[in-house]
N, C-alpha and C. Protein backbone atom coordinates (compact mmCIF):
# COMPACT_ATOMS: atom_id res chain seq x y z
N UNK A 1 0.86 -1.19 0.00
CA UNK A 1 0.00 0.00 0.00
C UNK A 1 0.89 1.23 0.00
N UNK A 2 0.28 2.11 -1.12
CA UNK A 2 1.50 3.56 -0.73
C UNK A 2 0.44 4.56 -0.82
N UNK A 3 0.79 5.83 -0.66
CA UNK A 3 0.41 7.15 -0.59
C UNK A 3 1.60 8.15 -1.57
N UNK A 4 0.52 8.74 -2.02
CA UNK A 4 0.96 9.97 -3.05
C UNK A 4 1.77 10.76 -1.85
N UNK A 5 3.44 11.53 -2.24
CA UNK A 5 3.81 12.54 -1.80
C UNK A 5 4.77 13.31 -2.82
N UNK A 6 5.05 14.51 -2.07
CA UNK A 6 5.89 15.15 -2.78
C UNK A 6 5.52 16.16 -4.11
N UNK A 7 6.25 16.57 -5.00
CA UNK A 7 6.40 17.68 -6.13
C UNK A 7 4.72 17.32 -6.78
N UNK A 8 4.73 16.20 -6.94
CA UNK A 8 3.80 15.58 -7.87
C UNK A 8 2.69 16.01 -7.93
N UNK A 9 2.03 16.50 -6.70
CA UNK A 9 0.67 15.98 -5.93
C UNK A 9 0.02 16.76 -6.66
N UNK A 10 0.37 18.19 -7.34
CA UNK A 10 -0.32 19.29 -7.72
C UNK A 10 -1.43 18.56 -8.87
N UNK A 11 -0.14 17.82 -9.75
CA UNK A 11 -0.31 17.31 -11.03
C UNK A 11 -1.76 16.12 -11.16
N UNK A 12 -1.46 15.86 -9.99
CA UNK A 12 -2.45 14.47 -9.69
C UNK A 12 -3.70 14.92 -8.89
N UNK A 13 -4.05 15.92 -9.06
CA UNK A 13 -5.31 16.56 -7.90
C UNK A 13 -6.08 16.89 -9.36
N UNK A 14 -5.80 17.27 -10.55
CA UNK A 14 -6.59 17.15 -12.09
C UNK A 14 -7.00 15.89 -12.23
N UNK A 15 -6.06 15.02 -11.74
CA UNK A 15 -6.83 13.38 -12.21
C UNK A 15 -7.46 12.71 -11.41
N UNK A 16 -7.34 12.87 -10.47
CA UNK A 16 -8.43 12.73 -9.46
C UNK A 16 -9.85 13.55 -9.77
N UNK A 17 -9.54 14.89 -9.96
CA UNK A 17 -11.11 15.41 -9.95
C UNK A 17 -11.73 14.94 -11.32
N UNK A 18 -10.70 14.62 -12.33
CA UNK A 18 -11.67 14.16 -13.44
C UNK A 18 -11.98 12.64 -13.15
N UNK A 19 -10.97 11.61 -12.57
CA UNK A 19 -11.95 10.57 -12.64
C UNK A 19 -12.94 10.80 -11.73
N UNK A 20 -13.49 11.62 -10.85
CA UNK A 20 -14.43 11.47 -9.83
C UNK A 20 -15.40 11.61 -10.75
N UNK A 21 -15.66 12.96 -11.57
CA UNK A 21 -16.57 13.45 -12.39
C UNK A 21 -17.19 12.04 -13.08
N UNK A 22 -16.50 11.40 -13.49
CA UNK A 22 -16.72 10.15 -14.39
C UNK A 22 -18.14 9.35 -13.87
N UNK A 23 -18.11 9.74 -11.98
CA UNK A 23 -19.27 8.74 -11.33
C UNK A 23 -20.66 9.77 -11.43
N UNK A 24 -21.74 8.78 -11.60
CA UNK A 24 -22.90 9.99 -11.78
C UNK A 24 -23.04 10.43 -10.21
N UNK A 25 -22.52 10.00 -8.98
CA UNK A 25 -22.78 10.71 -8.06
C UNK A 25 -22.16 11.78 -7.65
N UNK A 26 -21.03 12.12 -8.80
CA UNK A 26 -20.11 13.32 -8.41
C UNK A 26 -20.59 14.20 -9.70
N UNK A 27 -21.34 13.87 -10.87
CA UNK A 27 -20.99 14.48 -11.97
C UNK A 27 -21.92 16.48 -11.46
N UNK A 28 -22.49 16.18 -10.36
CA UNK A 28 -22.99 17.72 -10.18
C UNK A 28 -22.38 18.85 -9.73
N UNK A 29 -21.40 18.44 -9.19
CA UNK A 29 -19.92 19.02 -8.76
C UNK A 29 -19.58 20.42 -9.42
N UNK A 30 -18.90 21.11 -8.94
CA UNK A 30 -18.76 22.15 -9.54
C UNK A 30 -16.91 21.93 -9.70
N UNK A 31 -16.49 22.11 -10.85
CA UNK A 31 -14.86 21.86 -10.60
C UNK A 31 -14.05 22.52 -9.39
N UNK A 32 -14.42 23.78 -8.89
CA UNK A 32 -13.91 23.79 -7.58
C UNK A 32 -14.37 22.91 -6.75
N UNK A 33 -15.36 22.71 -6.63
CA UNK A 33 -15.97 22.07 -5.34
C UNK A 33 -15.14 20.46 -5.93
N UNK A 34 -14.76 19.71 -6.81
CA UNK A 34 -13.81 18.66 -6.90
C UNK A 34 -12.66 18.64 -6.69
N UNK A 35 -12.36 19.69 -6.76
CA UNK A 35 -10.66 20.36 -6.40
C UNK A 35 -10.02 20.30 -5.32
N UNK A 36 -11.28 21.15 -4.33
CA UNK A 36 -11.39 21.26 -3.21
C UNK A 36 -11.74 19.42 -2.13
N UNK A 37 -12.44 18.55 -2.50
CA UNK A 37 -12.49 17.49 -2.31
C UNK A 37 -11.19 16.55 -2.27
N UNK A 38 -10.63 16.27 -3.47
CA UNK A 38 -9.72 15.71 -3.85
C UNK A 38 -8.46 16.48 -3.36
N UNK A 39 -8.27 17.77 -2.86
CA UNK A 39 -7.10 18.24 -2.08
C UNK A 39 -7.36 17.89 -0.49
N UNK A 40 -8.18 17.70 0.17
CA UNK A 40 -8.58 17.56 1.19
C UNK A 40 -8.38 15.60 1.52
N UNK A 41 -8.03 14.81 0.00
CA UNK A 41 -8.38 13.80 0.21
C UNK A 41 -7.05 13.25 0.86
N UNK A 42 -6.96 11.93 0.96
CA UNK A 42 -5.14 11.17 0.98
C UNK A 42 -5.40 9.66 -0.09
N UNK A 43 -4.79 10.35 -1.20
CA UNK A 43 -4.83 9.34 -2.29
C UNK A 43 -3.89 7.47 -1.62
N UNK A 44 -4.91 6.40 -2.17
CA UNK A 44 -3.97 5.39 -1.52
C UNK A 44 -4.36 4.20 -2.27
N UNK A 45 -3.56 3.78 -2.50
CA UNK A 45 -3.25 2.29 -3.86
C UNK A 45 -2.86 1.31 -3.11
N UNK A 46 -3.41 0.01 -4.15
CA UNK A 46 -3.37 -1.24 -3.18
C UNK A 46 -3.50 -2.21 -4.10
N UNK A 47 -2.48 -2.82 -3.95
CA UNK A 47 -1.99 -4.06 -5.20
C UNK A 47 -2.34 -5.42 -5.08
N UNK A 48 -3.00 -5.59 -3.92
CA UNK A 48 -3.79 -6.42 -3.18
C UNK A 48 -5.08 -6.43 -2.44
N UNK A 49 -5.74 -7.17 -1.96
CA UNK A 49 -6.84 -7.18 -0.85
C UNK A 49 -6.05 -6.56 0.57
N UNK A 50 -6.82 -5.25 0.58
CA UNK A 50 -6.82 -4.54 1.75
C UNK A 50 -7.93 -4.46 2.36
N UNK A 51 -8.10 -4.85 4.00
CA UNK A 51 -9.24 -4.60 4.66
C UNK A 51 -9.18 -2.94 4.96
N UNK A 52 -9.64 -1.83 4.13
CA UNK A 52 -9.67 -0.42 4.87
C UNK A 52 -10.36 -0.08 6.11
N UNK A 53 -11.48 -0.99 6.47
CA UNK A 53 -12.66 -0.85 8.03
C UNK A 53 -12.56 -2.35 8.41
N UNK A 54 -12.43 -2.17 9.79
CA UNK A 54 -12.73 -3.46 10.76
C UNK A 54 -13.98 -3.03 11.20
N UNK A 55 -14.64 -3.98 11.40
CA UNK A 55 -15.73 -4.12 12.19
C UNK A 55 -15.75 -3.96 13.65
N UNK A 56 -16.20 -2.74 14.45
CA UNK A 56 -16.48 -2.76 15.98
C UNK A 56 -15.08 -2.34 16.09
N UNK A 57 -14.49 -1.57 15.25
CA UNK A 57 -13.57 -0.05 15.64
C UNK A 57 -14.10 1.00 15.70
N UNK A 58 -13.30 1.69 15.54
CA UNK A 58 -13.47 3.43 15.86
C UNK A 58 -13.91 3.84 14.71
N UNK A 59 -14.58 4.60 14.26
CA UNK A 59 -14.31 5.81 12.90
C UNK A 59 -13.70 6.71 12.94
N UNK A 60 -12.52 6.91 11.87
CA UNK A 60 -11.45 8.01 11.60
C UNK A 60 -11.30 8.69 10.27
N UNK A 61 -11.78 7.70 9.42
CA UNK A 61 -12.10 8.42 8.10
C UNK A 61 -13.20 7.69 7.64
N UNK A 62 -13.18 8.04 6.41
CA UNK A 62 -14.41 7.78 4.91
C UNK A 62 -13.50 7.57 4.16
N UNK A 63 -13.87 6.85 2.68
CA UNK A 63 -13.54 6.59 1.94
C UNK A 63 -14.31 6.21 0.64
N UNK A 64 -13.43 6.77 -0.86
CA UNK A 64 -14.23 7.11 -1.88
C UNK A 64 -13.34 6.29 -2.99
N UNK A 65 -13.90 5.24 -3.42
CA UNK A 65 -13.23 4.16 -3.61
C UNK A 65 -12.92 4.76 -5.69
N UNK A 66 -11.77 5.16 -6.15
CA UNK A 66 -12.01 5.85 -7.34
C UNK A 66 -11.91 4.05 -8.52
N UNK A 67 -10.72 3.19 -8.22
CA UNK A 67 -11.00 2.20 -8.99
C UNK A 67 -11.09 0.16 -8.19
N UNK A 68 -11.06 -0.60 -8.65
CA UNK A 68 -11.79 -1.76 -8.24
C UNK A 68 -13.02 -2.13 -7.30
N UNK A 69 -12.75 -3.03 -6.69
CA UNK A 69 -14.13 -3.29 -6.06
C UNK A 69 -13.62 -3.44 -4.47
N UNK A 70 -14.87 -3.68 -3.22
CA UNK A 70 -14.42 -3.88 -2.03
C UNK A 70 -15.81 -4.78 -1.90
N UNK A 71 -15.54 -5.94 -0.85
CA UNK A 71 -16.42 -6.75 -0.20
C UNK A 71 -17.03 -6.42 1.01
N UNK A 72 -18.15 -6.11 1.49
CA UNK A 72 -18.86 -5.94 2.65
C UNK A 72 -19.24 -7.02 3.51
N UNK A 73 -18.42 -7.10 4.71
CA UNK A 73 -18.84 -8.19 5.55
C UNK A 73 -19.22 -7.96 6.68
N UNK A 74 -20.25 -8.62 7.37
CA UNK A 74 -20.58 -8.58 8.21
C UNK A 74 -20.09 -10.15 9.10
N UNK A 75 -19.73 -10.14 10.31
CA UNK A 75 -18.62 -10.99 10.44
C UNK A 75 -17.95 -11.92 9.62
N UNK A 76 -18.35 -12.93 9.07
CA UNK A 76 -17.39 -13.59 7.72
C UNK A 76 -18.23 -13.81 7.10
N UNK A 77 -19.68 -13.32 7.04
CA UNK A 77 -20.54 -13.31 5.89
C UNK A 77 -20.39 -12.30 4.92
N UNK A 78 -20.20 -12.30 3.66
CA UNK A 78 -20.22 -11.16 2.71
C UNK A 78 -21.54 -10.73 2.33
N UNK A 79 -21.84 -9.42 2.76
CA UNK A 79 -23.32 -9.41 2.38
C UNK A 79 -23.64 -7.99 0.92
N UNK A 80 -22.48 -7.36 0.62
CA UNK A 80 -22.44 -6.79 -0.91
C UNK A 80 -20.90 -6.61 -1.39
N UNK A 81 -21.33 -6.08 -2.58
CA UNK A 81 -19.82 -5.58 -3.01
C UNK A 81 -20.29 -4.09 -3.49
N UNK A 82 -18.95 -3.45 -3.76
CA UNK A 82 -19.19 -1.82 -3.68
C UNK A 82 -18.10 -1.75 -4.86
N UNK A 83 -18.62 -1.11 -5.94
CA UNK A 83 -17.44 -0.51 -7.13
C UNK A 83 -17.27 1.15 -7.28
N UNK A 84 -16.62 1.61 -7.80
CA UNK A 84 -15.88 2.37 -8.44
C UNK A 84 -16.99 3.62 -8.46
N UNK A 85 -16.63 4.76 -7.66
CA UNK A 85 -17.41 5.84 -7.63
C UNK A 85 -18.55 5.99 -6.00
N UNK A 86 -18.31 4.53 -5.52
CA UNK A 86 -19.30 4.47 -4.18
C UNK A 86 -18.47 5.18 -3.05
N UNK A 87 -18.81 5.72 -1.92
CA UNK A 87 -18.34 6.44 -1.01
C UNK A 87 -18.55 5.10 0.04
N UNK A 88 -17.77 5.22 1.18
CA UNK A 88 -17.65 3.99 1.84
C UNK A 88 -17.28 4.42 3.56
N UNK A 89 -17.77 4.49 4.54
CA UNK A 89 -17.54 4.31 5.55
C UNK A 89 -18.10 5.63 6.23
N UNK A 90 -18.77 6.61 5.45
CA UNK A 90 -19.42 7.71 5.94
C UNK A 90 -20.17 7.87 7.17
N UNK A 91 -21.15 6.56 7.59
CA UNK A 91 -22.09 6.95 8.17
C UNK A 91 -21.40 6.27 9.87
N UNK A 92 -20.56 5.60 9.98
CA UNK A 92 -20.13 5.22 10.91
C UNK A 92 -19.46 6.68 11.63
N UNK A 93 -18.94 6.90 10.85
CA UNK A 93 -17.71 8.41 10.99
C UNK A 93 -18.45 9.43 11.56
N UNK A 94 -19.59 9.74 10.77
CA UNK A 94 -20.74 11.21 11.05
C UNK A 94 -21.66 10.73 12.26
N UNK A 95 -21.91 9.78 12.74
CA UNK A 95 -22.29 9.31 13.86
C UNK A 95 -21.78 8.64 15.26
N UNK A 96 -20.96 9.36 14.86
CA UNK A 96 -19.42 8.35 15.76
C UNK A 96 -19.62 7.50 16.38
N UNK A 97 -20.24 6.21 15.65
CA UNK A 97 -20.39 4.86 16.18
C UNK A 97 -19.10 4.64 15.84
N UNK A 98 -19.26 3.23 16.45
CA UNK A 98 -18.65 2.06 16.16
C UNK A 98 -18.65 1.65 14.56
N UNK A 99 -17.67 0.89 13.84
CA UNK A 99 -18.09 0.47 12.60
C UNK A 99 -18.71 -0.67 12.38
N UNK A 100 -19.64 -1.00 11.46
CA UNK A 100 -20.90 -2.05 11.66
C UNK A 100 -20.90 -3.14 10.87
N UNK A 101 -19.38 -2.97 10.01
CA UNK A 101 -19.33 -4.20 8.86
C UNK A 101 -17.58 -4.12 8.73
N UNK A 102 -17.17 -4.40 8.05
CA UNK A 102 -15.71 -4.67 7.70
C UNK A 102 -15.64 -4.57 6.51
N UNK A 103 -14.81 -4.12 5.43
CA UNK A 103 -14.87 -3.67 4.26
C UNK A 103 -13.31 -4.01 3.42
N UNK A 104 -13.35 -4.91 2.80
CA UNK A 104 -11.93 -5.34 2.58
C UNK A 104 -11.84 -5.00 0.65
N UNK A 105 -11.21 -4.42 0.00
CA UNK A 105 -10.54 -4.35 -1.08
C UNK A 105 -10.52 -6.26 -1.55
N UNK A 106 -11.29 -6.42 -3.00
CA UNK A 106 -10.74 -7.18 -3.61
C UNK A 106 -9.62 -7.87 -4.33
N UNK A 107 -8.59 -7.10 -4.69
CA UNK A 107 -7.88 -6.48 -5.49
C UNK A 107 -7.40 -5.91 -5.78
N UNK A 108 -6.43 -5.24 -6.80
CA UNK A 108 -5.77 -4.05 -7.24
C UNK A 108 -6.92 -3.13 -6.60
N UNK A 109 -6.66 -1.65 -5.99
CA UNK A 109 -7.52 -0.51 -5.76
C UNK A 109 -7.35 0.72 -5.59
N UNK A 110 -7.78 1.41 -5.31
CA UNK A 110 -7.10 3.27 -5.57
C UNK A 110 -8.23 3.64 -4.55
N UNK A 111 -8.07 4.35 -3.79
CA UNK A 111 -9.44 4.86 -3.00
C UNK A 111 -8.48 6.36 -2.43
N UNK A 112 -9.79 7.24 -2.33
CA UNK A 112 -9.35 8.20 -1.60
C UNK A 112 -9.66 8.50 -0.39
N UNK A 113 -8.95 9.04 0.80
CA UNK A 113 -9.49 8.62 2.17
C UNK A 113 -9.56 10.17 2.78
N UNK A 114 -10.75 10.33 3.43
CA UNK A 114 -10.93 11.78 4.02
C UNK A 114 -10.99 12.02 5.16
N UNK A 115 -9.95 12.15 6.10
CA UNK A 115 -10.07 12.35 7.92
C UNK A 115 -11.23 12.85 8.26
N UNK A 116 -11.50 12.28 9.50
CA UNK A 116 -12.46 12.90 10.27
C UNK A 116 -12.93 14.27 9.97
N UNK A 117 -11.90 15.23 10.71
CA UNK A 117 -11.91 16.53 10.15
C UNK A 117 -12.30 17.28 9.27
N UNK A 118 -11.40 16.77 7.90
CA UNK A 118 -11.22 17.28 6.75
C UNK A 118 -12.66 17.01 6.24
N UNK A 119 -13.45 15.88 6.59
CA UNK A 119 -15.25 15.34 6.06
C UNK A 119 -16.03 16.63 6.42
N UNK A 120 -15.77 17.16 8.26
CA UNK A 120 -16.56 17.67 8.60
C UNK A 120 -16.63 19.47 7.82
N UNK A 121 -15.22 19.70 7.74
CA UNK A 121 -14.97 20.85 6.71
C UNK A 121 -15.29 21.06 5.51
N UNK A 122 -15.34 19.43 4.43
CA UNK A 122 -16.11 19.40 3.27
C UNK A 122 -17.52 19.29 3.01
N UNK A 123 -17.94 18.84 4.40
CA UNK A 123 -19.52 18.60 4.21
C UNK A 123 -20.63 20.08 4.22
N UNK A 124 -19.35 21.01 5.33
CA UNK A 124 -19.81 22.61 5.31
C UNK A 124 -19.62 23.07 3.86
N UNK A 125 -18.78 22.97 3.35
CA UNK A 125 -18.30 23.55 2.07
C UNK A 125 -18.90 23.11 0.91
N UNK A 126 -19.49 21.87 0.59
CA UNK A 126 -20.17 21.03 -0.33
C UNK A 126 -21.25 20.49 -0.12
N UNK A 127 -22.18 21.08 0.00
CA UNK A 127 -23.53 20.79 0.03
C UNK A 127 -23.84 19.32 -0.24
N UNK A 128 -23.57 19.60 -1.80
CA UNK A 128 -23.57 18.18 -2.78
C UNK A 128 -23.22 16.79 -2.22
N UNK A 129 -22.07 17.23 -1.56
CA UNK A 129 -21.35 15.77 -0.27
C UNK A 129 -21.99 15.52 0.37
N UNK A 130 -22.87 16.67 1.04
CA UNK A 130 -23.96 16.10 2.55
C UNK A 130 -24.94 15.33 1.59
N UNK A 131 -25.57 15.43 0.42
CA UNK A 131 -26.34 14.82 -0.20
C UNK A 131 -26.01 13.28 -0.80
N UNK A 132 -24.62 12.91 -0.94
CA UNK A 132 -24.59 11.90 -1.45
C UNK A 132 -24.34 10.69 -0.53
N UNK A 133 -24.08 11.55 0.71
CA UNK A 133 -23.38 10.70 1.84
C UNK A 133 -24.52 10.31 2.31
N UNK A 134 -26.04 11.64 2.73
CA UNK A 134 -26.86 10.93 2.83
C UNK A 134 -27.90 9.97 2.56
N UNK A 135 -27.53 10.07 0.97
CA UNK A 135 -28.11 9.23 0.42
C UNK A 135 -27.47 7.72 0.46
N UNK A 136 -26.32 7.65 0.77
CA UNK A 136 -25.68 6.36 0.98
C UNK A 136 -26.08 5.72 2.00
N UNK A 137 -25.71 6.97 3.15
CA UNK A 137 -26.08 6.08 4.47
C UNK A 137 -27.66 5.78 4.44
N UNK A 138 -28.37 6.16 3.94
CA UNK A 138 -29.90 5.38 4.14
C UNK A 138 -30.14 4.30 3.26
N UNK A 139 -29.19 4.36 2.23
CA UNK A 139 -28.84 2.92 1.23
C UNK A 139 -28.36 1.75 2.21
N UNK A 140 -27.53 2.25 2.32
CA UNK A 140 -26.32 1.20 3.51
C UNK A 140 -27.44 0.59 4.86
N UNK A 141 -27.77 2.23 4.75
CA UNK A 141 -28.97 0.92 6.57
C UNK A 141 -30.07 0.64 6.39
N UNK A 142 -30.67 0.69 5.02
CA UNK A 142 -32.10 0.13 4.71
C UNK A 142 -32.13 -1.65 5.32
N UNK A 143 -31.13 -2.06 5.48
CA UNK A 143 -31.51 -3.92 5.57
C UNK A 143 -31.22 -3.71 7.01
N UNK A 144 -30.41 -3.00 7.82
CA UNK A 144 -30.75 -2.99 9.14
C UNK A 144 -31.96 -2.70 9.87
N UNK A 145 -32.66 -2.15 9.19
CA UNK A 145 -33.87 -2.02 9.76
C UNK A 145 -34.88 -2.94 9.22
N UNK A 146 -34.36 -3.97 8.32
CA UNK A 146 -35.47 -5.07 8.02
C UNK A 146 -36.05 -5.98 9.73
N UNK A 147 -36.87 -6.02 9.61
CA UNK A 147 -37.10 -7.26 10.59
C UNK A 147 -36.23 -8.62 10.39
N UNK A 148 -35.73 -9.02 12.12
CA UNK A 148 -35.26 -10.05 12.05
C UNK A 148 -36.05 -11.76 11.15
N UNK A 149 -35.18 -12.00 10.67
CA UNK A 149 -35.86 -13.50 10.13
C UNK A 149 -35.93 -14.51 11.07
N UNK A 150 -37.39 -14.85 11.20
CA UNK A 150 -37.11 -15.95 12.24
C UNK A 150 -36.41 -17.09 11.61
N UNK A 151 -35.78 -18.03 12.37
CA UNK A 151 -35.02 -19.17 12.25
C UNK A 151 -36.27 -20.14 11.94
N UNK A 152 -35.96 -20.69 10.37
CA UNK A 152 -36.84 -21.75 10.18
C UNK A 152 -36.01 -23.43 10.08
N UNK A 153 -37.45 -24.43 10.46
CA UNK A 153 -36.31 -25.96 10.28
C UNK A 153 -35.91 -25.50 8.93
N UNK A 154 -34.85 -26.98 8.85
CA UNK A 154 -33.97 -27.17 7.97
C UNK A 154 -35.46 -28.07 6.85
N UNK A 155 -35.10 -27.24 5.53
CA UNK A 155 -36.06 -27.91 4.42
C UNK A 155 -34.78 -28.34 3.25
N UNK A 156 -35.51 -29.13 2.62
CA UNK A 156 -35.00 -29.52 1.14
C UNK A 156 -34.52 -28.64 0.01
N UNK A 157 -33.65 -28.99 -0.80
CA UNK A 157 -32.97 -28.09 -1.41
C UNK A 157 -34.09 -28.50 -2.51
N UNK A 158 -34.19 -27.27 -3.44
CA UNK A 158 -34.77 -26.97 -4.49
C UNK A 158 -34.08 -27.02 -5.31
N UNK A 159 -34.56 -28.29 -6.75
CA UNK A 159 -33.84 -27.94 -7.63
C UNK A 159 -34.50 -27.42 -8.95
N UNK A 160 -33.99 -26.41 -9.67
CA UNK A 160 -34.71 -26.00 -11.00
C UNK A 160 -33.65 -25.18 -11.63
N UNK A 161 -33.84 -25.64 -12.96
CA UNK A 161 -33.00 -24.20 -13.96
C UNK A 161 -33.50 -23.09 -14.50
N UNK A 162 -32.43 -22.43 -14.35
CA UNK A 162 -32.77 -21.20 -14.30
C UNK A 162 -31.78 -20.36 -15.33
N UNK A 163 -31.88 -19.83 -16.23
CA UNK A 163 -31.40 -19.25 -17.17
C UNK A 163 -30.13 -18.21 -16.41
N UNK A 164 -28.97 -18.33 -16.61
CA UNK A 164 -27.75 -18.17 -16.12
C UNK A 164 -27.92 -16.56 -15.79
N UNK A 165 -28.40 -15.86 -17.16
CA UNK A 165 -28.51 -13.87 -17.20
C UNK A 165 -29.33 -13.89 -16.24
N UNK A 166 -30.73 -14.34 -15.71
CA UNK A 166 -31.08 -13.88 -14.93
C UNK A 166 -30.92 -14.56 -13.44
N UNK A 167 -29.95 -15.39 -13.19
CA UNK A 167 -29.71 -15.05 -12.01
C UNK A 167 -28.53 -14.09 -11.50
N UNK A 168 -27.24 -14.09 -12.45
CA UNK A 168 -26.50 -12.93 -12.55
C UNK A 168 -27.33 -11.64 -12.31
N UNK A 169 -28.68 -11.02 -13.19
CA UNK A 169 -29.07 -9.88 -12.51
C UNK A 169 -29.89 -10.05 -11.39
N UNK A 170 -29.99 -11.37 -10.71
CA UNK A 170 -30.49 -10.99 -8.99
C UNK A 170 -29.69 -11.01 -8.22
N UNK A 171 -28.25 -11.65 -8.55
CA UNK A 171 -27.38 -11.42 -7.62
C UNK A 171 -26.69 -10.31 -7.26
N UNK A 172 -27.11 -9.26 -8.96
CA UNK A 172 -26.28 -8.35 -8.65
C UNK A 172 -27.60 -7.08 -7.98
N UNK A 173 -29.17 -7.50 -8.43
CA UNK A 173 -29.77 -6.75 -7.42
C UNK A 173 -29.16 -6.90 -6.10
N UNK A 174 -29.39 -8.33 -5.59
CA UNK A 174 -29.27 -8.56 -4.22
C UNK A 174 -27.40 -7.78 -3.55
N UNK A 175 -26.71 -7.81 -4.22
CA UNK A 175 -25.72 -7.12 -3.46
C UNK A 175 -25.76 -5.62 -3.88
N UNK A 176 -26.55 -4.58 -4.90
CA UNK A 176 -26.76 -3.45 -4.38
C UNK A 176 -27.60 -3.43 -3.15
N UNK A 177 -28.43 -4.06 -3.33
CA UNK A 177 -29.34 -3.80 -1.91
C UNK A 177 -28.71 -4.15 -0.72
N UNK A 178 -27.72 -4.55 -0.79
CA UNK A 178 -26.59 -5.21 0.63
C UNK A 178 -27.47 -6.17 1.69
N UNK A 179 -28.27 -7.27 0.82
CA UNK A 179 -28.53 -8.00 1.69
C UNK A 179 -28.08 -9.68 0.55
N UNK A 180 -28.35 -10.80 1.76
CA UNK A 180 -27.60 -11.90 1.24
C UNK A 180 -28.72 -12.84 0.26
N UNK A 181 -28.06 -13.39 -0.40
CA UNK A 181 -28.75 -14.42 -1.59
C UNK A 181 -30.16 -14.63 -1.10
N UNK A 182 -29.61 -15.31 0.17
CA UNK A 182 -31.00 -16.48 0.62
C UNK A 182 -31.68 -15.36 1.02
N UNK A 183 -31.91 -14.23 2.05
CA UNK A 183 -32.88 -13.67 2.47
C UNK A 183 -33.57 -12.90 1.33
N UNK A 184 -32.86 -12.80 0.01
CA UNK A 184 -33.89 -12.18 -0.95
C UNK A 184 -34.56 -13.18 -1.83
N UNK A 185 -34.58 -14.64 -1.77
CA UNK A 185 -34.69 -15.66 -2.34
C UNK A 185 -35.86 -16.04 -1.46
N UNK A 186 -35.85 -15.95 -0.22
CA UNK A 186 -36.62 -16.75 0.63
C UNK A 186 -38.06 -15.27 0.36
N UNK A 187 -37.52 -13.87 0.00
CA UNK A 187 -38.73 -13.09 0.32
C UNK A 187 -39.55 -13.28 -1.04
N UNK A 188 -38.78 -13.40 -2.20
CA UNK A 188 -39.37 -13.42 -3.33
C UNK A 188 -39.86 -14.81 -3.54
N UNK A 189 -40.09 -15.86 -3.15
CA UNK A 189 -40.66 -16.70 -2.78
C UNK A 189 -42.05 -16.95 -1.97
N UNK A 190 -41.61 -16.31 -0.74
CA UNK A 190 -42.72 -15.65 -0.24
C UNK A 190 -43.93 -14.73 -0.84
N UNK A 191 -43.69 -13.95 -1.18
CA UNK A 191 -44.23 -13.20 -2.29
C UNK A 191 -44.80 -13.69 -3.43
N UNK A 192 -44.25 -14.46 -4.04
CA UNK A 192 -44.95 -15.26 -4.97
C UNK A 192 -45.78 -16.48 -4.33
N UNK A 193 -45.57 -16.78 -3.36
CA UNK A 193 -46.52 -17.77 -2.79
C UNK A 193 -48.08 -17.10 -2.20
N UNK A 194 -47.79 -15.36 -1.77
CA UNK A 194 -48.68 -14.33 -1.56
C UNK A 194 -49.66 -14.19 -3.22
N UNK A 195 -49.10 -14.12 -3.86
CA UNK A 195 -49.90 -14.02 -5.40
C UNK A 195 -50.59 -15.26 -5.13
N UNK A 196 -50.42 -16.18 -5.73
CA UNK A 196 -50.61 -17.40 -6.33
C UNK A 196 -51.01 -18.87 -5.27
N UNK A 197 -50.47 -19.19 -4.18
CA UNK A 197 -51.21 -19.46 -3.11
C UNK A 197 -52.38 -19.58 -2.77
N UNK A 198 -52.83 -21.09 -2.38
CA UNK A 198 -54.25 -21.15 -2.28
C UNK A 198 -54.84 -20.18 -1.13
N UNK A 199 -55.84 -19.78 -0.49
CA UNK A 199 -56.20 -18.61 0.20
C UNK A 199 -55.88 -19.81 1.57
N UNK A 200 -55.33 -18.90 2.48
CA UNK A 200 -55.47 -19.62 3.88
C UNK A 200 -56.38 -18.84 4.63
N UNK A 201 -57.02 -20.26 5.65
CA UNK A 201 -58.16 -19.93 6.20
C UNK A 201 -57.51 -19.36 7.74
């Protein structure tokens, strides 16, 4: 893992604000107001799987992931993945909890990381930031506030085929929505048993 220093940095605060622009959640930006972001940031590369958040630490920064992907776990369950342009660890930080998942880098990655501080100075200064952050964090805790699943017996595995494209696009619904295979399998099931289901008395 390294960090940008030195002569350079000037040069590399243009490429940063243009790849940000690239994500539709930055494209409203005003080029200062990206300037200003991306100078405030600490650019950091990773040639490997890096965990950037432990779970049930502190919050000290955020992070704005510019290229690969990161895994969301909740103890060694993975319950989404996050690409390129997502903001990452905001709502732990602005609420000074504890952190509520663990967040590890797949892969090669580039993310930019924003101190404590430096968030609370950009969030005065950029409107636009308080908007995307809050829109994340109510993304991010929509499945915490699902009701618990009760624990059902153990049933039989189901077998049927299923055309390969569309389970690729439920899996990739199911990890924007940051919840796991089975609990969106078991609701849409449910649901269709609500349609179609003989009437219970």
């Amino acid at each position: 893992m390294k960090s940008d220093a030195g002569s350079g940095e000037d040069a590399r605060y243009g490429d940063y604000a243009r790849r940000l622009r690239e994500f539709t959640a930055f494209d409203t930006f005003s080029d200062a107001e990206l300037k200003l972001l991306v100078r405030a940031a600490q650019h950091t590369s990773a040639s490997m799987p890096w965990p950037m958040i432990h779970e049930q630490t502190p919050a000290d920064a955020c992070y704005i992931l510019l290229s690969g992907e990161a895994r969301v776990y909740l103890g060694r369950d993975p319950i989404a993945v996050l690409g390129p342009g997502e903001v990452i660890g905001e709502s732990a930080l602005r609420r000074g909890k504890l952190r509520s998942a663990t967040v590890t880098t797949t892969g090669p990655a580039e993310v930019l990381r924003i101190d404590r501080d430096e968030l609370a100075r950009l969030l005065d200064a950029i409107p636009a930031l308080r908007e995307i952050m809050d829109a994340t964090a109510a993304r991010h805790a929509a499945p915490a506030v699902s009701p618990p699943v009760k624990p059902k017996p153990a049933r039989a595995k189901i077998s049927a085929s299923v055309p390969t494209d569309l389970v690729e696009r439920f899996e990739q619904a199911v990890n924007s929505a940051g919840i796991t295979v089975a609990a969106a399998l078991e609701d849409a099931l449910i649901q269709w048993m609500e349609r179609n289901g003989p009437a219970q008395s």
